[in-house]
Protein backbone atom coordinates (compact mmCIF):
# COMPACT_ATOMS: atom_id res chain seq x y z
CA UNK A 1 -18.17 68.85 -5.46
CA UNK A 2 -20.07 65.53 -4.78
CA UNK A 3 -21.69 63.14 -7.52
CA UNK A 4 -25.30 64.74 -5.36
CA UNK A 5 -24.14 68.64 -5.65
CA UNK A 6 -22.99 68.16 -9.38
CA UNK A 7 -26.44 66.13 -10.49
CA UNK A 8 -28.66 68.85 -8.61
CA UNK A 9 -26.62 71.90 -10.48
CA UNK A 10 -26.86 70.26 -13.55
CA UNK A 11 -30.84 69.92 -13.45
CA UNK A 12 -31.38 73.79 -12.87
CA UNK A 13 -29.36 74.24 -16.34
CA UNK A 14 -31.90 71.49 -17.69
CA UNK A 15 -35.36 72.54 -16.56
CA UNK A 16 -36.62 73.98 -19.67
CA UNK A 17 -36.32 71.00 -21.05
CA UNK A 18 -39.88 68.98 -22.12
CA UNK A 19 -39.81 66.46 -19.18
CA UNK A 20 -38.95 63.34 -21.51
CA UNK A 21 -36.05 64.74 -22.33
CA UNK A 22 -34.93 66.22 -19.07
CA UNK A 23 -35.57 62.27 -18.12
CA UNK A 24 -33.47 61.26 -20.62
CA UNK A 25 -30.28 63.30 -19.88
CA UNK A 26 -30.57 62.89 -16.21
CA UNK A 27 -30.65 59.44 -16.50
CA UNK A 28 -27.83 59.27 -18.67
CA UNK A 29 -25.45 61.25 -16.63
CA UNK A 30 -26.35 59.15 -13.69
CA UNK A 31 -24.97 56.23 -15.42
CA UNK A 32 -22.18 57.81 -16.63
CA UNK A 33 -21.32 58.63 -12.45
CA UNK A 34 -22.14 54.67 -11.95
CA UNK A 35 -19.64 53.49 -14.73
CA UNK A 36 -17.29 55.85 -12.88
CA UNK A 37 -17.68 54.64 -9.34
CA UNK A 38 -16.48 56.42 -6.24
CA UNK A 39 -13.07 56.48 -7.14
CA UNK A 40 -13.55 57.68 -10.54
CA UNK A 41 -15.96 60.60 -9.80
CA UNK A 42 -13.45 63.19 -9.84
CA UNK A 43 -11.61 62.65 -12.30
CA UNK A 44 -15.28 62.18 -14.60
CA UNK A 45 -15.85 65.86 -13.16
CA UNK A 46 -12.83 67.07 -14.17
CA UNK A 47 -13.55 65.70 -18.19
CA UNK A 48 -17.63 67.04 -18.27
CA UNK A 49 -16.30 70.19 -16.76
CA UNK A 50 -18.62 72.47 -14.49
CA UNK A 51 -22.38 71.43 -14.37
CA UNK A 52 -23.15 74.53 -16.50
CA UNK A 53 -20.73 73.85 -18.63
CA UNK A 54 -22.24 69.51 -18.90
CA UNK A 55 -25.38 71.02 -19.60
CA UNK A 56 -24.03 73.46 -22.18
CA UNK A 57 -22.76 70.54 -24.29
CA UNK A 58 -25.35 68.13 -23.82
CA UNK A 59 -27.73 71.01 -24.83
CA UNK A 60 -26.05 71.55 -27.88
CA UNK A 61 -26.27 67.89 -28.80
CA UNK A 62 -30.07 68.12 -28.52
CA UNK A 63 -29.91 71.19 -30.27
CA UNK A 64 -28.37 69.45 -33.24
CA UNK A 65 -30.21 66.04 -33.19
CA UNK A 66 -33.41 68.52 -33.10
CA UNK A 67 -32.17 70.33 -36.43
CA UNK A 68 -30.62 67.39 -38.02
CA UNK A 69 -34.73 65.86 -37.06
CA UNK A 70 -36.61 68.70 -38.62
CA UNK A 71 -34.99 68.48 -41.82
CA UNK A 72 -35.96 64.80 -41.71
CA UNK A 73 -39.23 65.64 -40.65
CA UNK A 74 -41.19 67.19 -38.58
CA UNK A 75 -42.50 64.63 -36.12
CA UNK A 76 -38.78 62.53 -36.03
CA UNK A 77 -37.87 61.66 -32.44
CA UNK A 78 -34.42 63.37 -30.70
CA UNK A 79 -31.55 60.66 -32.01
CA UNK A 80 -30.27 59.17 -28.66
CA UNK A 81 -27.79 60.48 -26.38
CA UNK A 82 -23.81 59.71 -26.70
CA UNK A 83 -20.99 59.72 -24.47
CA UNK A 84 -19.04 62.47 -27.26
CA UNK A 85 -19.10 66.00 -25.93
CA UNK A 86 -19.78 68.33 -28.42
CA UNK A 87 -18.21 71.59 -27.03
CA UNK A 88 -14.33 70.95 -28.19
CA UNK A 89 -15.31 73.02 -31.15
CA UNK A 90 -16.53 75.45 -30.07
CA UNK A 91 -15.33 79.60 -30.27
CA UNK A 92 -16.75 80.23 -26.29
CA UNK A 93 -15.01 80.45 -22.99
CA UNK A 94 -16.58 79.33 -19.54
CA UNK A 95 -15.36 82.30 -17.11
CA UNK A 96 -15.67 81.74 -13.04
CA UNK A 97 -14.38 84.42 -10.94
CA UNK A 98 -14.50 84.94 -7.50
CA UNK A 99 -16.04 88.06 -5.44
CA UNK A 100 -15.82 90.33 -2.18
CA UNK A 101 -18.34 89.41 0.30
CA UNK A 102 -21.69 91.27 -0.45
CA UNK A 103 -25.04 91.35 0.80
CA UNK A 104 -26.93 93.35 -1.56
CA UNK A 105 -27.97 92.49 -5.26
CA UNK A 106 -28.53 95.27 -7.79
CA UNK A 107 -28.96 93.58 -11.53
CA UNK A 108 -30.19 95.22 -14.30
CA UNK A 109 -30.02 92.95 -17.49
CA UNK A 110 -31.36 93.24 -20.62
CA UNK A 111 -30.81 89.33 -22.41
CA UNK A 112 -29.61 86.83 -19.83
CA UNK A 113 -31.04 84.24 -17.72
CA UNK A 114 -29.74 84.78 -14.06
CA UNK A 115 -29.42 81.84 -11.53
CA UNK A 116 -28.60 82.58 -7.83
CA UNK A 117 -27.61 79.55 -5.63
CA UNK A 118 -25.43 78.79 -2.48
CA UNK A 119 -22.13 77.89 -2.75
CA UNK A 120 -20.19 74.28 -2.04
CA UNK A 121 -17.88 76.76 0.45
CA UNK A 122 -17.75 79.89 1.73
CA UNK A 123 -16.51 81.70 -1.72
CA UNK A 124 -19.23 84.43 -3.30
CA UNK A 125 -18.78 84.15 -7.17
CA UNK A 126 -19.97 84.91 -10.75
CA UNK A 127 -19.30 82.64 -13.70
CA UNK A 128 -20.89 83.52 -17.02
CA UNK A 129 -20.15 81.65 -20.58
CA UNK A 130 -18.35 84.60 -23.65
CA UNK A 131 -19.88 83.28 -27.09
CA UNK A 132 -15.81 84.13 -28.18
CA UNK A 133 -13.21 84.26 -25.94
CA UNK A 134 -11.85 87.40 -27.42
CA UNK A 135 -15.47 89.05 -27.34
CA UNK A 136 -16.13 91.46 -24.73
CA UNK A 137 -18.98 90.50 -22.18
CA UNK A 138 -22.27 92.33 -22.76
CA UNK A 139 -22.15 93.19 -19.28
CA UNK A 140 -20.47 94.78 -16.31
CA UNK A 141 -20.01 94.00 -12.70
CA UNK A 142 -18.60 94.68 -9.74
CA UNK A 143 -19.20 94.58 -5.80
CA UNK A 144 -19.23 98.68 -4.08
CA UNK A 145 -20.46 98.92 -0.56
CA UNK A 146 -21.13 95.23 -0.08
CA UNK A 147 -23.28 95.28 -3.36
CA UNK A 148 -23.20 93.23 -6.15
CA UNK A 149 -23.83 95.35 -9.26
CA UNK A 150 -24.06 94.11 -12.73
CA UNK A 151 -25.64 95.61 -15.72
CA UNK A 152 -26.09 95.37 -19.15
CA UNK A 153 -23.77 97.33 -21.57
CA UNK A 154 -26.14 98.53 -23.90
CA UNK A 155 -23.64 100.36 -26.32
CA UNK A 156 -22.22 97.19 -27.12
CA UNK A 157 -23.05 95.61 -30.68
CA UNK A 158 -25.35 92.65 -30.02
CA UNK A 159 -24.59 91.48 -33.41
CA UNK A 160 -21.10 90.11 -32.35
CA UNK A 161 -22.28 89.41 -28.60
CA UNK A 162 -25.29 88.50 -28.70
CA UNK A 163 -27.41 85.69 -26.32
CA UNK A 164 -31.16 85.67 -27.66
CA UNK A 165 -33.73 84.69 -25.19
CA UNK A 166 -36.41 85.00 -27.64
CA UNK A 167 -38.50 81.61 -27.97
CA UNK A 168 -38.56 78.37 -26.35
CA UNK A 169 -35.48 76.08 -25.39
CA UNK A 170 -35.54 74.20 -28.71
CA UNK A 171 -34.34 77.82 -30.55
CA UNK A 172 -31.46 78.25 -27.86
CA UNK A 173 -28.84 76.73 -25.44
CA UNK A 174 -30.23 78.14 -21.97
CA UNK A 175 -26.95 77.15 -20.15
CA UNK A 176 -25.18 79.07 -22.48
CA UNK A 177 -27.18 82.08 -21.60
CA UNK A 178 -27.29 81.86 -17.87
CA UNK A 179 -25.27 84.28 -15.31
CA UNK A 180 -24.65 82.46 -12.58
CA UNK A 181 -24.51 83.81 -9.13
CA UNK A 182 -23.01 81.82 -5.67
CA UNK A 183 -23.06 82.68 -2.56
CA UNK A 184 -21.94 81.33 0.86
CA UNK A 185 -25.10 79.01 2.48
CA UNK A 186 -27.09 80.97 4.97
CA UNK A 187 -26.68 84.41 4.17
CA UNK A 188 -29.60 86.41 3.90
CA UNK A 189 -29.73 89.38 1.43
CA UNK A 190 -30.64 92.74 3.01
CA UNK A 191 -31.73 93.81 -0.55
CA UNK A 192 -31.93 92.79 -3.67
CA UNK A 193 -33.31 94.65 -6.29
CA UNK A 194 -32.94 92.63 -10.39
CA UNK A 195 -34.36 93.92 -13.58
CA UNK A 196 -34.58 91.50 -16.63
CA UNK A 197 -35.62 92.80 -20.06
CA UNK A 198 -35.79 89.39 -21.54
CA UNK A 199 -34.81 86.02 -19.44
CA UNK A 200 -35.23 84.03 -16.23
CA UNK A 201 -34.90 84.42 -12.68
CA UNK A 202 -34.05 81.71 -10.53
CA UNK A 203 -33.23 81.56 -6.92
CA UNK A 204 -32.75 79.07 -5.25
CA UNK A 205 -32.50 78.62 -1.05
CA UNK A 206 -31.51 82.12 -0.54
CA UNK A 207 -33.52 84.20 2.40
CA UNK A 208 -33.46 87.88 1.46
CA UNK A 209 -34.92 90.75 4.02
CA UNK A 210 -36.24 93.12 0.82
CA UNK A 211 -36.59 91.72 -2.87
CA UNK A 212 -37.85 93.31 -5.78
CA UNK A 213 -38.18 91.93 -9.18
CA UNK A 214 -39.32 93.17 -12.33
CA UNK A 215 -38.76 90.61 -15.34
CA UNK A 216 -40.18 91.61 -18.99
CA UNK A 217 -40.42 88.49 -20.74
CA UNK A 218 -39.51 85.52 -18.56
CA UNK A 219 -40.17 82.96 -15.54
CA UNK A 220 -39.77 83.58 -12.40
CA UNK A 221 -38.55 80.46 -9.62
CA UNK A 222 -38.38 80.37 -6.72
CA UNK A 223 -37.32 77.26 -4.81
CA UNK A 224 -36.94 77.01 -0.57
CA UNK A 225 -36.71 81.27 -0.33
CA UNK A 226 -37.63 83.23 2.22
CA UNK A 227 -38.56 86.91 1.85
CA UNK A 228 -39.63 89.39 4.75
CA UNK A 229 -41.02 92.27 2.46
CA UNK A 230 -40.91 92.78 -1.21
CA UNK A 231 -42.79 92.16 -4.84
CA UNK A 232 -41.77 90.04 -8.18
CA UNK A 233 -43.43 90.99 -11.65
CA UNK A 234 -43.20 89.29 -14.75
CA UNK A 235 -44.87 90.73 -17.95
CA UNK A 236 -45.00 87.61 -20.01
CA UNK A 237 -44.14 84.76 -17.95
CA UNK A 238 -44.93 82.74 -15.05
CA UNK A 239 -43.88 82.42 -11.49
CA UNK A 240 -42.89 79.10 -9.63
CA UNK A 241 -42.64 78.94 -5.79
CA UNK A 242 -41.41 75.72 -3.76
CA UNK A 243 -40.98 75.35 -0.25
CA UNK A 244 -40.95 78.82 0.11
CA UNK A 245 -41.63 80.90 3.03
CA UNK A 246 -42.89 84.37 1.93
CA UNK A 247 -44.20 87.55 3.91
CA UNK A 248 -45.74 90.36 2.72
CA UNK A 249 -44.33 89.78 -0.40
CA UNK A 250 -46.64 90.78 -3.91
CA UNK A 251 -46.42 88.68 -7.11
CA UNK A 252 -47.90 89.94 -10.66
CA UNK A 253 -48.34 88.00 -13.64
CA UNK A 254 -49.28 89.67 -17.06
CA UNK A 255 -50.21 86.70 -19.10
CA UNK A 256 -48.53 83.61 -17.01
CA UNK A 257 -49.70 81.46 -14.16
CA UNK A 258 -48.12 81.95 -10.92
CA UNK A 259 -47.60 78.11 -8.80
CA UNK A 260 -47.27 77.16 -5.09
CA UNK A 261 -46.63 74.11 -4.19
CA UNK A 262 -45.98 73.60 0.03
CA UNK A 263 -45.27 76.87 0.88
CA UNK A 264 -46.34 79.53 3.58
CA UNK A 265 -47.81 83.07 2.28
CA UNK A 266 -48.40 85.64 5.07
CA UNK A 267 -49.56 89.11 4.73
CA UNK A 268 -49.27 88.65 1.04
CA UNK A 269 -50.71 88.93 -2.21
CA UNK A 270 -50.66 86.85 -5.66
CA UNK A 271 -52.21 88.77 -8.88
CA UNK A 272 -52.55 87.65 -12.26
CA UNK A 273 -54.03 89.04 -15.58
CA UNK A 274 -54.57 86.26 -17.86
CA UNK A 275 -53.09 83.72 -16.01
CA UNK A 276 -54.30 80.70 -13.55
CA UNK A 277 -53.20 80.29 -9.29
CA UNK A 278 -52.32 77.04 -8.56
CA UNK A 279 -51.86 76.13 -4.96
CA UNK A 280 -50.94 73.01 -3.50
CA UNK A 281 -50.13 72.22 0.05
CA UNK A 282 -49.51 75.81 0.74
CA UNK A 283 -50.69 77.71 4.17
CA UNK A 284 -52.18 81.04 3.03
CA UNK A 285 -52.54 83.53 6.26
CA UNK A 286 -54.25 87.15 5.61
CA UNK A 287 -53.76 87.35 1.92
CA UNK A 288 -55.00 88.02 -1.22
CA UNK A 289 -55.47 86.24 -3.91
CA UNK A 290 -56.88 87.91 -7.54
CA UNK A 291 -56.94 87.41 -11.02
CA UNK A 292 -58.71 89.05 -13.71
CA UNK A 293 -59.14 86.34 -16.22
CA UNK A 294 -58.21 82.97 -14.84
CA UNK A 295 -58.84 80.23 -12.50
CA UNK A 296 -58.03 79.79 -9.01
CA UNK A 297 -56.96 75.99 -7.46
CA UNK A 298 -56.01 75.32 -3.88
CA UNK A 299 -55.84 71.73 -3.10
CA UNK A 300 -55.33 70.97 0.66
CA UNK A 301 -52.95 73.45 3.16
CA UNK A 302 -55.52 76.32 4.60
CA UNK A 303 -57.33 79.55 4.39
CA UNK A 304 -56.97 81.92 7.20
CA UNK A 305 -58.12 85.29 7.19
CA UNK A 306 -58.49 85.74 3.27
CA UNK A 307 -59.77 86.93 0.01
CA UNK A 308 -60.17 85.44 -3.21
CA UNK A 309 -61.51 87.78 -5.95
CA UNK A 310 -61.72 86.45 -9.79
CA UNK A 311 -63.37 88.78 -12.55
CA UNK A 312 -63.84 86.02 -15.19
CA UNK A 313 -62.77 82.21 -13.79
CA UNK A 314 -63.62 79.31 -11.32
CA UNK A 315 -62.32 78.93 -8.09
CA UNK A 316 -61.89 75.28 -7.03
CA UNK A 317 -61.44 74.40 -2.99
CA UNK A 318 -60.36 70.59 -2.78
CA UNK A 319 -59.85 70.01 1.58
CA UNK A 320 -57.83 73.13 2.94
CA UNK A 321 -58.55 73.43 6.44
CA UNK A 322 -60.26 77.36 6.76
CA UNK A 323 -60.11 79.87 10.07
CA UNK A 324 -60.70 83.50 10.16
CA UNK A 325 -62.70 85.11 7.51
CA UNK A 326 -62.48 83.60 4.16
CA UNK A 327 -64.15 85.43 1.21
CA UNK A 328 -64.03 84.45 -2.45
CA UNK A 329 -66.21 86.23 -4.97
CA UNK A 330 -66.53 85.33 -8.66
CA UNK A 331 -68.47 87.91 -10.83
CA UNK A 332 -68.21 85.35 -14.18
CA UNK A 333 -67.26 81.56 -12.75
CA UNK A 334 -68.09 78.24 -10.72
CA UNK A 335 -66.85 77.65 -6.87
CA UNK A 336 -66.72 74.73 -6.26
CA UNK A 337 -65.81 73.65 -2.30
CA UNK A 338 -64.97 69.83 -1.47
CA UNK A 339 -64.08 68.20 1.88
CA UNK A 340 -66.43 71.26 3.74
CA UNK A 341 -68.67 68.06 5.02
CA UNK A 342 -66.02 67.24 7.53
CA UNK A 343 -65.46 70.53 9.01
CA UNK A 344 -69.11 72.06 8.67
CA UNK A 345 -69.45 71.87 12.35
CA UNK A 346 -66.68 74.31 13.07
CA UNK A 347 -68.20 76.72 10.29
CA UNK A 348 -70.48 79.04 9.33
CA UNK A 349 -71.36 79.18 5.79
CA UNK A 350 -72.99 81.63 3.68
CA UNK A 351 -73.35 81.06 -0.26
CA UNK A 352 -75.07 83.26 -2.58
CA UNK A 353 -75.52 83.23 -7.08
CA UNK A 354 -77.25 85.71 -8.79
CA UNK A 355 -77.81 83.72 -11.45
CA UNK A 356 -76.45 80.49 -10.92
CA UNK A 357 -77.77 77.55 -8.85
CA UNK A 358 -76.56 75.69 -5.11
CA UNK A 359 -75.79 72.05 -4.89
CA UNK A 360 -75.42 71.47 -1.63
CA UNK A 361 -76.96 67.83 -1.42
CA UNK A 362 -74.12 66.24 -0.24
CA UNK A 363 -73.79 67.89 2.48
CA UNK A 364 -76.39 65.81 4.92
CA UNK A 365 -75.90 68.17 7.58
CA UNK A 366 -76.35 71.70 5.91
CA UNK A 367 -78.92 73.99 7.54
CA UNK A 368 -80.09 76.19 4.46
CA UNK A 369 -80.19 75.04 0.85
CA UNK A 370 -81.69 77.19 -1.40
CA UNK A 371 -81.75 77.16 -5.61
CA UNK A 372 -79.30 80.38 -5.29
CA UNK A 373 -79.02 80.58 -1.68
CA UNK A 374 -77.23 78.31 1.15
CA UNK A 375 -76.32 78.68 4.98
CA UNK A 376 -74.99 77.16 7.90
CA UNK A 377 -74.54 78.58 11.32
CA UNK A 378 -73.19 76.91 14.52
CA UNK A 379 -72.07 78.54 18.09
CA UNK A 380 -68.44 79.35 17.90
CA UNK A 381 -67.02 79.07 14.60
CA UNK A 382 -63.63 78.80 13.90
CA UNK A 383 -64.32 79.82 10.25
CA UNK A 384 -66.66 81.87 8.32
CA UNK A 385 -66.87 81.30 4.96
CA UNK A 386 -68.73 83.67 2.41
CA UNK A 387 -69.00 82.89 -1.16
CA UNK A 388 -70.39 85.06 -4.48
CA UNK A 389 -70.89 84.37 -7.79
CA UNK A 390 -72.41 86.61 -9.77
CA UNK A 391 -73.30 84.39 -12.65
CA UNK A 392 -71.66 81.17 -11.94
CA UNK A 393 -73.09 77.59 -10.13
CA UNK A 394 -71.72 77.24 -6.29
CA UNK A 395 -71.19 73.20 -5.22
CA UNK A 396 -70.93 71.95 -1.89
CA UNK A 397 -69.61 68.55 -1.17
């Protein structure tokens, strides 16, 4: 493992953290790996141990410092980082094992975060922490017919086992409570089917042909994935794509925001119940886009061939490029459109409020411009573009 590969494992354990302190620690295991120099990297990996297990200790320091602050008081600042790790008295064990090939996922989990990643080689492995090394794991797993099972063992005492997910980072060490999965780079999942009562998902560069995904109380990430078919639902929690690639593929939020930031969605569809879309650099190609109580925000990328439907929110359109049909409809919100002025020649616009009011002044070259009525119509369009508000302002710029 290289000073790059540990640094970028170690910041997946980490990224709960409140960005200061995520700061913080990164920084300060970057200068431990400059202290070391090239030729003592290794043997500096061998003393911190696995990334999970680095972030494990260093956790636990902020942990501590965070306590040791509250009694203080309240507002009291983490105390600073030292080089002492803190896990040499601890009763826990960090277990590794390696696996059979597989190609299939099956997880059903009940109080763990889960982490899937590609390997350094071509080895498939689990690694998982025990809060006792004498303890029993609260789960089982093994690989049957080039699947990867593991589940939850519910008959087991969570008094003596137990790994609460319950609250934010400050009330728990999330490397301690992460199953880690590796796989060789490049292999794409046939299936993968993962049920989490109470915890994270993250995946991370992983294509899978099926995936489907239903978290209770947790985040969902996604980082540089590509899916053919499938749908991810998290009750309480949000979901997190990067550089992803992602056809017909459904994501649900109960009460979380769901985040894209330069990906592709095709064929697909992004729904939310109390929760915002947030789009960013992202290509969105026949798809639909919905929430019942929340706001919608695509900055740059494009529309193609789309709906955007909002019971009670705004919508906010900052310079995608639009083709096909694009339809967003608002019964209780704003719209608000920017950078149309340099592509209203390729477009033909139709915007209608009940009772709201048009601003379309700044757009010089707008045919129609009604109080609660606009158009624009040129020979062939590359884009049509309809918006509705029911009882919301529409502004054109």
């Amino acid at each position: 493992m290289s000073r790059q590969d540990f640094l970028q494992e170690l910041a997946l354990y980490l990224n709960k953290l409140p960005q200061t302190d995520f700061d913080e620690v990164m920084a300060y295991f970057t200068e431990l790996f400059d202290e070391a120099g090239i030729d003592g990297e290794a043997e500096l990996m061998v003393s911190l141990g696995s990334p999970q297990e680095a972030a494990a200790d260093i956790l636990d320091q902020l942990l501590e410092d965070s306590v040791g602050a509250k009694k203080k008081t309240s507002s009291a600042p983490p105390t600073p980082l030292t080089k002492e790790r803190k896990s040499q008295d601890k009763q826990r064990n960090h277990v590794e094992k390696n696996l059979p090939a597989f190609d299939q996922l099956d997880l059903a989990l009940s109080e763990l975060d889960v982490l899937i990643v590609p390997s350094l080689d071509e080895t498939f492995s689990i690694s998982y922490f025990k809060t006792r090394a004498d303890h029993p794991l609260p789960f089982s797993y093994e690989v049957v017919d080039d699947c990867l099972r593991v589940y939850s063992l519910e008959h087991q005492t969570h008094q003596e086992n137990r790994i609460s997910l319950w609250g934010n980072w400050n009330s728990r060490n999330t490397a301690l409570s992460t199953l880690v999965i590796k796989v060789p780079a490049g292999i794409v999942f046939t299936k993968a089917a993962v049920s989490l009562g109470c915890g994270d998902l993250i995946l991370n560069k992983i294509s899978l042909t099926s995936i489907h995904v239903q978290v209770g109380s947790g985040d969902i990430e996604l980082d540089q994935i590509v899916t053919q078919q499938g749908e991810l639902s998290t009750g309480s929690g949000d979901i997190s794509l990067k550089e992803c690639q992602l056809h017909q593929t459904t994501f649900n939020t109960g009460s979380g925001d769901i985040e894209l930031d330069n990906c592709r969605l095709e064929r697909s569809k992004l729904n939310t119940g109390s929760g915002d879309l947030e789009l960013t650099q992202t290509l969105v190609e026949h798809s639909q886009l919905a929430t019942a109580s929340g706001d919608v925000d695509l900055v740059q990328g494009s529309l193609n061939s789309s709906q955007i439907t909002i019971v009670s929110g705004d919508v906010s359109l900052s310079n995608p490029s639009y083709a096909g049909t694009i339809t967003v409809t608002t019964q209780s919100g704003d719209i608000e459109c920017k950078g149309l002025s340099e592509q209203l020649s390729q477009i033909n616009l139709t915007a209608n409020t009940s009772f709201g009011e048009i601003d379309g002044k700044r757009l010089k070259n707008i045919q129609t411009v009604r109080d609660n009525y606009a158009e624009h119509m040129v020979p062939n369009a590359k884009a049509i573009l309809l918006l509705q508000s029911q009882s919301g302002d529409i502004d054109l710029s």
